[in-house]
PDB file of N, CA and C in Angstrom:
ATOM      1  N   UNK A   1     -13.936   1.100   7.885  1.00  0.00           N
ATOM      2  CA  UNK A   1     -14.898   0.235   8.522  1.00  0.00           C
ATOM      3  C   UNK A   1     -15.826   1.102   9.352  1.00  0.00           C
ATOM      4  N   UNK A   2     -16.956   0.655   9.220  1.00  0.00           N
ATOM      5  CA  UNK A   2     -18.102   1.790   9.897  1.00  0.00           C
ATOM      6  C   UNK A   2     -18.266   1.216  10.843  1.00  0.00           C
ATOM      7  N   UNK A   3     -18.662   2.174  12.544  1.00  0.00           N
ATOM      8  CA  UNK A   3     -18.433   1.366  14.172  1.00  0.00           C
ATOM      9  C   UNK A   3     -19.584   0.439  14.145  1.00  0.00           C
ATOM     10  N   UNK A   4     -20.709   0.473  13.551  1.00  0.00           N
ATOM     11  CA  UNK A   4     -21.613  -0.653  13.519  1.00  0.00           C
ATOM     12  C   UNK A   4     -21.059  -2.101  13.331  1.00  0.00           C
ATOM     13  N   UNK A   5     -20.429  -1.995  12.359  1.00  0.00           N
ATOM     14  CA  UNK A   5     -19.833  -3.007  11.197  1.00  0.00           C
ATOM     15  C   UNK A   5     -18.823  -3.989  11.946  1.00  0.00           C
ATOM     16  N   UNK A   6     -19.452  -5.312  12.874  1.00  0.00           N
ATOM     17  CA  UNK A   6     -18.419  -6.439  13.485  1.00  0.00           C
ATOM     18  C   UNK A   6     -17.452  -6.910  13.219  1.00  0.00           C
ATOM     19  N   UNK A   7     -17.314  -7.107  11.871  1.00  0.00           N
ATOM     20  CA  UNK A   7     -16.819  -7.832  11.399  1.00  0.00           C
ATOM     21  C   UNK A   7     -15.598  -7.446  11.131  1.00  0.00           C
ATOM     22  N   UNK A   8     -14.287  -8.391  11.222  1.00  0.00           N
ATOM     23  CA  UNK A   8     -12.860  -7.852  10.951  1.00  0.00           C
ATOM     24  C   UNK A   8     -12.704  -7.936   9.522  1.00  0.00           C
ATOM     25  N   UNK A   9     -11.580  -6.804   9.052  1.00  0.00           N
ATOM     26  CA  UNK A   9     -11.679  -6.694   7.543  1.00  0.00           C
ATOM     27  C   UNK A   9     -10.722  -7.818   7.102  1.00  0.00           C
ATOM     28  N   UNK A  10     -10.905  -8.507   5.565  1.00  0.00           N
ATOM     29  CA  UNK A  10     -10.198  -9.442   4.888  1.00  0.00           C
ATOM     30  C   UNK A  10      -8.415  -8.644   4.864  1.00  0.00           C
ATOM     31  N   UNK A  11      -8.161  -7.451   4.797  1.00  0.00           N
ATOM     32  CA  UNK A  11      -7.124  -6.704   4.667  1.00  0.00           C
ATOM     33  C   UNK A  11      -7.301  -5.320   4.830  1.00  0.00           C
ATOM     34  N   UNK A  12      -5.795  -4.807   5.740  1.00  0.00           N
ATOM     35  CA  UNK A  12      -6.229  -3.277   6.022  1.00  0.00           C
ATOM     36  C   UNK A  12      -4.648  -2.996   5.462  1.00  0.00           C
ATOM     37  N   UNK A  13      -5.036  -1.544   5.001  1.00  0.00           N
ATOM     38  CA  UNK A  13      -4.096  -0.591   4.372  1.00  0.00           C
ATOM     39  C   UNK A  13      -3.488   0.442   4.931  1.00  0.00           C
ATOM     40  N   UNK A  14      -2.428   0.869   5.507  1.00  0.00           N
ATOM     41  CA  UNK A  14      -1.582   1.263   6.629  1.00  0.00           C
ATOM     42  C   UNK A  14      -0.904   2.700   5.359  1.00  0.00           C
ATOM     43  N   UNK A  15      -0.855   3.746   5.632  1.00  0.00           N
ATOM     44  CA  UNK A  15      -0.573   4.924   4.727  1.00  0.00           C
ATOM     45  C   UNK A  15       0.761   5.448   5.988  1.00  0.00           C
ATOM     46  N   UNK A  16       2.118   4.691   5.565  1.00  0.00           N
ATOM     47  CA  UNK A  16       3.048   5.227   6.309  1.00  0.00           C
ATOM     48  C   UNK A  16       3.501   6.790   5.814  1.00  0.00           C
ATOM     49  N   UNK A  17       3.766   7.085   7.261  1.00  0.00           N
ATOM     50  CA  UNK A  17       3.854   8.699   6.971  1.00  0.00           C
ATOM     51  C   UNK A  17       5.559   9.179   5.799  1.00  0.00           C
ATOM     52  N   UNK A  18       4.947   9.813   4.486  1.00  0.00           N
ATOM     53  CA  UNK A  18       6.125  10.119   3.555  1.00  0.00           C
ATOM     54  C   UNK A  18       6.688   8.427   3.153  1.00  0.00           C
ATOM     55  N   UNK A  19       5.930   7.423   3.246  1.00  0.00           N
ATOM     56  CA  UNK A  19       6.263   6.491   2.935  1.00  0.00           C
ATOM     57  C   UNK A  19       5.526   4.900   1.977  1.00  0.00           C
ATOM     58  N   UNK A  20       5.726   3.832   2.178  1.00  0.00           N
ATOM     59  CA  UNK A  20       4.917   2.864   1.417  1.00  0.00           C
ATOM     60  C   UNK A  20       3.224   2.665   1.930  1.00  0.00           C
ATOM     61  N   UNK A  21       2.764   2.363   1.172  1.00  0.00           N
ATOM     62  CA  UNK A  21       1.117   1.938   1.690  1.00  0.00           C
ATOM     63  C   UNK A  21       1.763   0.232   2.287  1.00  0.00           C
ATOM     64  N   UNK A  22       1.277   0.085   3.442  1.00  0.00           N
ATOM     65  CA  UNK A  22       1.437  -1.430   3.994  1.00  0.00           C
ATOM     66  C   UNK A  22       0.375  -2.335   3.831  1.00  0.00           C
ATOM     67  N   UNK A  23       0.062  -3.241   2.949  1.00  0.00           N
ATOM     68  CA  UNK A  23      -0.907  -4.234   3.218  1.00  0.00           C
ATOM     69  C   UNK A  23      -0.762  -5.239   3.381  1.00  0.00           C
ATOM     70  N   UNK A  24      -1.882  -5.549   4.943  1.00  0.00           N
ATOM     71  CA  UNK A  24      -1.514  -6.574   5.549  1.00  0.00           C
ATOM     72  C   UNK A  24      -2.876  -7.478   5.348  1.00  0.00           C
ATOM     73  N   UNK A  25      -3.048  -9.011   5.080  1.00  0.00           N
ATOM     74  CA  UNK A  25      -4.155  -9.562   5.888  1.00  0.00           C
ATOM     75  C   UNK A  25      -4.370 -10.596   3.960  1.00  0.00           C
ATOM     76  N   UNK A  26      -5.378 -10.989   3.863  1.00  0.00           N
ATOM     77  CA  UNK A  26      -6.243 -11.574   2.065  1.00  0.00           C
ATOM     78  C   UNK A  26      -6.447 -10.642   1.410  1.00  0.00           C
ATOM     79  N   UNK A  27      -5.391 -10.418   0.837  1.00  0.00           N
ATOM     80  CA  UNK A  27      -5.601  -9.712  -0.582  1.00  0.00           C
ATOM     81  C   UNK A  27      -5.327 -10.263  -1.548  1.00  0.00           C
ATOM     82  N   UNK A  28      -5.515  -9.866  -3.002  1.00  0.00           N
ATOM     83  CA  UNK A  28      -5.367 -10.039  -4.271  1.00  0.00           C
ATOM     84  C   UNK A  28      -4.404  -8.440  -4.752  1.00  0.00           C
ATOM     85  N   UNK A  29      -3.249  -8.540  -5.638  1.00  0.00           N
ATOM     86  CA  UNK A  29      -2.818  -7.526  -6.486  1.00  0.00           C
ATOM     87  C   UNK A  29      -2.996  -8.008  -7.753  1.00  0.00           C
ATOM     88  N   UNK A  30      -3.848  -7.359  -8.532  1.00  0.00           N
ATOM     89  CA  UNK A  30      -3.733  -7.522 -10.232  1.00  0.00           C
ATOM     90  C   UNK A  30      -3.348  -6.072 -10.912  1.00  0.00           C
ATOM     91  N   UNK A  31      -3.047  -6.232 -12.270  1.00  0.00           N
ATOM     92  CA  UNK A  31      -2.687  -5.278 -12.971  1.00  0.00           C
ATOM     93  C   UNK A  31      -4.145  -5.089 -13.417  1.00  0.00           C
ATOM     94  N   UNK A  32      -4.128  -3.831 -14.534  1.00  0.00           N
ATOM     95  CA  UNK A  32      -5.042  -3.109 -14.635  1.00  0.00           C
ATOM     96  C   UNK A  32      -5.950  -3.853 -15.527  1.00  0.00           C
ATOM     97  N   UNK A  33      -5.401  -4.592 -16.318  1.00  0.00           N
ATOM     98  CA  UNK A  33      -5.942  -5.840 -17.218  1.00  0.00           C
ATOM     99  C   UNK A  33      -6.429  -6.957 -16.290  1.00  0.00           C
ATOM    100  N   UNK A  34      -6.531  -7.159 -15.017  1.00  0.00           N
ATOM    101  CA  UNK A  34      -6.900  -8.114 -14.257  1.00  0.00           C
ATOM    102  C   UNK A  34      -6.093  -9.284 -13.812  1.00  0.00           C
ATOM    103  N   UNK A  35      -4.837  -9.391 -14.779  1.00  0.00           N
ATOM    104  CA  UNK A  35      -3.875 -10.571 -13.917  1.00  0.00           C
ATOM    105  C   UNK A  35      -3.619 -10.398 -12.698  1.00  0.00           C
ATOM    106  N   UNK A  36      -2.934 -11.318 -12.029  1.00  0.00           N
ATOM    107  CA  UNK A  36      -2.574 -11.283 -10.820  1.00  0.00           C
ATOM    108  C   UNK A  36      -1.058 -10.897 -10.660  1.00  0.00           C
ATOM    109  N   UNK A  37      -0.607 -10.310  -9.929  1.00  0.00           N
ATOM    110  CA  UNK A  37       0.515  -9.932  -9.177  1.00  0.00           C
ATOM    111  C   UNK A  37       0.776 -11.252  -8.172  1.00  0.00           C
ATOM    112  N   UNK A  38       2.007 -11.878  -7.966  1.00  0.00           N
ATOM    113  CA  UNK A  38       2.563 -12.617  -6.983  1.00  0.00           C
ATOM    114  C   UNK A  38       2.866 -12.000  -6.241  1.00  0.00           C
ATOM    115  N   UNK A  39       2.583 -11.212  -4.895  1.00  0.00           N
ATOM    116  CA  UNK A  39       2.440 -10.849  -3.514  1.00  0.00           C
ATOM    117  C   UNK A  39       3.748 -11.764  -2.807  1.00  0.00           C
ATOM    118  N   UNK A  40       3.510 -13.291  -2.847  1.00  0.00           N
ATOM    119  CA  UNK A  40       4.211 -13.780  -2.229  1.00  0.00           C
ATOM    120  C   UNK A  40       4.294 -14.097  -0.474  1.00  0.00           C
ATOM    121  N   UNK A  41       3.631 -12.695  -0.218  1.00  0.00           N
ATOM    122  CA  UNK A  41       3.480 -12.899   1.657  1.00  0.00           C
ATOM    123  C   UNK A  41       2.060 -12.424   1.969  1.00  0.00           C
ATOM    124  N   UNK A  42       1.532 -12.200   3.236  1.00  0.00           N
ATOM    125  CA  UNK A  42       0.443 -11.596   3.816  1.00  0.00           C
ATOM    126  C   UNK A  42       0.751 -10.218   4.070  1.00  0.00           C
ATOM    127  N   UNK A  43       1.756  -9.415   3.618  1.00  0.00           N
ATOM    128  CA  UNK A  43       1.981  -8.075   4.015  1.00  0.00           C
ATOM    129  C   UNK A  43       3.418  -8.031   3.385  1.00  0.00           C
ATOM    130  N   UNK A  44       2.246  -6.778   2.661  1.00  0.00           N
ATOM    131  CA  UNK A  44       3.745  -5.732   1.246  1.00  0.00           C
ATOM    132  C   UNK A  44       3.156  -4.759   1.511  1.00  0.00           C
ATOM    133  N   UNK A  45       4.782  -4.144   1.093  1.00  0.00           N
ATOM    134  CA  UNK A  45       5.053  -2.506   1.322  1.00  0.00           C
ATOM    135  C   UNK A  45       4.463  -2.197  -0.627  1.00  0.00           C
ATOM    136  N   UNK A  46       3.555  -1.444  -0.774  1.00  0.00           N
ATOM    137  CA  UNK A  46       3.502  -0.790  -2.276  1.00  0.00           C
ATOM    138  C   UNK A  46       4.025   0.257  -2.379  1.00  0.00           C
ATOM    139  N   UNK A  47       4.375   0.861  -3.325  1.00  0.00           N
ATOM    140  CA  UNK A  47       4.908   2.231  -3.636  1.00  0.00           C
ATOM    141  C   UNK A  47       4.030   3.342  -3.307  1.00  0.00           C
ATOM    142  N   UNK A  48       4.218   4.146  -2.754  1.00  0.00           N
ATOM    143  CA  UNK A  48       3.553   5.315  -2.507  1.00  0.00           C
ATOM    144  C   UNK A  48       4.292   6.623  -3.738  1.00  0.00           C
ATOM    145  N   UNK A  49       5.469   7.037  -4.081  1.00  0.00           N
ATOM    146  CA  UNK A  49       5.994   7.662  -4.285  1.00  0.00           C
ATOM    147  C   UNK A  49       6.031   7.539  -5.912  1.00  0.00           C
ATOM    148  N   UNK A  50       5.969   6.274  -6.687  1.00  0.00           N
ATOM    149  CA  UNK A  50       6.202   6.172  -8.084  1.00  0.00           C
ATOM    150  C   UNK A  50       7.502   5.652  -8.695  1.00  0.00           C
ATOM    151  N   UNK A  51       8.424   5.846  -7.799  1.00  0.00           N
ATOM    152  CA  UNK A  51      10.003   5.902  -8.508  1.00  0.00           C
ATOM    153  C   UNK A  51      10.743   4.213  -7.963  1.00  0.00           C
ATOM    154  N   UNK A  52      10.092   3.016  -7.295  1.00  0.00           N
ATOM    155  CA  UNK A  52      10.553   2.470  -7.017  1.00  0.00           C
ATOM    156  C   UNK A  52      10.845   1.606  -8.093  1.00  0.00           C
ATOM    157  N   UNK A  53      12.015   0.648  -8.127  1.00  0.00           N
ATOM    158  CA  UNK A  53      12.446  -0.070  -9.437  1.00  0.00           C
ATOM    159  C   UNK A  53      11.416  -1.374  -9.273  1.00  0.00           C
ATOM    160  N   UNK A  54      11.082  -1.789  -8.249  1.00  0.00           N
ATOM    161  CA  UNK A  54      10.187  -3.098  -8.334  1.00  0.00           C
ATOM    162  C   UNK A  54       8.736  -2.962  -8.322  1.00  0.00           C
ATOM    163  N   UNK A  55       8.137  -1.983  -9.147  1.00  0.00           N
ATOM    164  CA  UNK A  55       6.477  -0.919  -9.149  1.00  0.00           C
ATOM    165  C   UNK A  55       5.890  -2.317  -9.555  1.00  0.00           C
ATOM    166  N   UNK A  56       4.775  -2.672  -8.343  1.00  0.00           N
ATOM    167  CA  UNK A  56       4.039  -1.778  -7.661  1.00  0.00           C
ATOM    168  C   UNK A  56       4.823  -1.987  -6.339  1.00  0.00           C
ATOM    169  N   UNK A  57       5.557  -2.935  -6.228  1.00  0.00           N
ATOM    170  CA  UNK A  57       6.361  -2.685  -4.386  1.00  0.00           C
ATOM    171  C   UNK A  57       7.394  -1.563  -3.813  1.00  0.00           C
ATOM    172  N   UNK A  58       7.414  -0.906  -2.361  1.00  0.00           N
ATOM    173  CA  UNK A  58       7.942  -0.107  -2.566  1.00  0.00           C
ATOM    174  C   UNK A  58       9.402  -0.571  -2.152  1.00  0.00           C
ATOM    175  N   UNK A  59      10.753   0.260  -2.747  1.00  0.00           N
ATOM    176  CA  UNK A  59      12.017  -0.640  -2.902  1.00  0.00           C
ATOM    177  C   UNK A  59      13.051   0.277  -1.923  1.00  0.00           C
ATOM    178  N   UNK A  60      12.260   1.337  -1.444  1.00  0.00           N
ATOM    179  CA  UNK A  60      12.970   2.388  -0.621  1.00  0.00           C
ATOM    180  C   UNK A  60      13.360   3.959  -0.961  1.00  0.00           C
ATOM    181  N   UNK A  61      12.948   4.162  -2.455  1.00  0.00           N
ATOM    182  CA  UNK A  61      13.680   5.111  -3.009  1.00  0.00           C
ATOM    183  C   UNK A  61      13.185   6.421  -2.343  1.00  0.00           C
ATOM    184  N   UNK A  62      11.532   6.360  -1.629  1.00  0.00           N
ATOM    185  CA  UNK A  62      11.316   7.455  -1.641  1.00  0.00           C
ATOM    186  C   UNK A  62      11.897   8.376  -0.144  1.00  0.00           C
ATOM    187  N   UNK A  63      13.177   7.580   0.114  1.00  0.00           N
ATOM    188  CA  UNK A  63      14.351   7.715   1.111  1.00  0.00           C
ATOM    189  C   UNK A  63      14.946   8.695   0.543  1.00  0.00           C
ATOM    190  N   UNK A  64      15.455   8.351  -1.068  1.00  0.00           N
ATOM    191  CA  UNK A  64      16.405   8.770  -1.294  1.00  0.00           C
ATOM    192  C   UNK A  64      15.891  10.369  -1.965  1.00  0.00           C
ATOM    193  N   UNK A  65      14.628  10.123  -2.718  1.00  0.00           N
ATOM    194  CA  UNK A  65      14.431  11.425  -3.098  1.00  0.00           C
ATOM    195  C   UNK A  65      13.520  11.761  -2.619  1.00  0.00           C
ATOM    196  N   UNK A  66      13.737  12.157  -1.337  1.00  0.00           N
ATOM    197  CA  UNK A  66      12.848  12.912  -0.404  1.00  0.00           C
ATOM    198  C   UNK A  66      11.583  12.958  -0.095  1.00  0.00           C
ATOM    199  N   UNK A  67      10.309  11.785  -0.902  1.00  0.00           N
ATOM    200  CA  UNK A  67       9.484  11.658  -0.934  1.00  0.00           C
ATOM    201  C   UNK A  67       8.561  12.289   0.053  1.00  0.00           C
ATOM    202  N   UNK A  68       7.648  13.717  -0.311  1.00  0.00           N
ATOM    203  CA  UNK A  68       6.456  13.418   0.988  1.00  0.00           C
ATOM    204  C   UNK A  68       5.633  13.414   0.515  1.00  0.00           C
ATOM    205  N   UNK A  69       4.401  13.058   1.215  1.00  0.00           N
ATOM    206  CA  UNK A  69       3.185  12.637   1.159  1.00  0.00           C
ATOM    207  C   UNK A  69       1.894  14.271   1.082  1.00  0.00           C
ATOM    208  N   UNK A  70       1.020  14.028   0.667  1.00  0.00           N
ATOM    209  CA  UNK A  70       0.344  14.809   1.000  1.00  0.00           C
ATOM    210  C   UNK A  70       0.011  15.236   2.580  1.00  0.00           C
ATOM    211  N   UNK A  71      -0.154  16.759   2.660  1.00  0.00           N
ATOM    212  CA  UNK A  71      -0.589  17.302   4.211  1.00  0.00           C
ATOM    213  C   UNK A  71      -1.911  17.570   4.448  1.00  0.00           C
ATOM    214  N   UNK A  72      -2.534  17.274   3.647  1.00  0.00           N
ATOM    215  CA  UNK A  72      -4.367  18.095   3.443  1.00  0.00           C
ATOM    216  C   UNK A  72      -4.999  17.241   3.691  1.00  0.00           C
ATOM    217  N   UNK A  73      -4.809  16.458   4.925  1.00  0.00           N
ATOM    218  CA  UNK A  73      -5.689  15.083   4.948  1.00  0.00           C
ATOM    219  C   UNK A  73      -6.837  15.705   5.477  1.00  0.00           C
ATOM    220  N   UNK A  74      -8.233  14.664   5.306  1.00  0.00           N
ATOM    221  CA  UNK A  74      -9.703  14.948   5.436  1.00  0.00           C
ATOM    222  C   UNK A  74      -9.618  14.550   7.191  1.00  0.00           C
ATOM    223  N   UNK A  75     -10.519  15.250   7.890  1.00  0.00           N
ATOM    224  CA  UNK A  75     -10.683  14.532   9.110  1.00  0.00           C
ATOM    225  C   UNK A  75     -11.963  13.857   9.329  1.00  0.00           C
TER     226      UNK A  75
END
């Protein structure tokens, strides 16, 4: 969101550290073909890591195999 820009966003995306992307707020999930994903709530954990059994949500695994995240973030 740019500091001009008033307006609150429809949904924001939370990049937990070595962990799930959190989205919270009106969203839509579809597959790549455009269906929809059942979400079910106002805030899901997605997979960050790849290996979770319920893709695209994340199910915890990247606990188990050590998952980290990239370190080269932009400032």
């Amino acid at each position: 969101m740019r500091s001009e820009d008033t307006t609150a966003p429809a949904a924001t995306i939370t990049p937990y550290q070595d962990g799930p992307l959190l989205v919270r707020g009106d969203f839509a999930l579809v597959t790549p073909d455009g269906r929809a994903i059942d979400a079910r709530r106002g805030t899901v954990a997605l997979c960050r890591c790849g290996k979770s059994a319920l893709k695209p949500f994340c199910d915890g695994t990247h606990k188990a195999i050590g998952f980290r995240a990239g370190t080269d973030r932009e400032a």
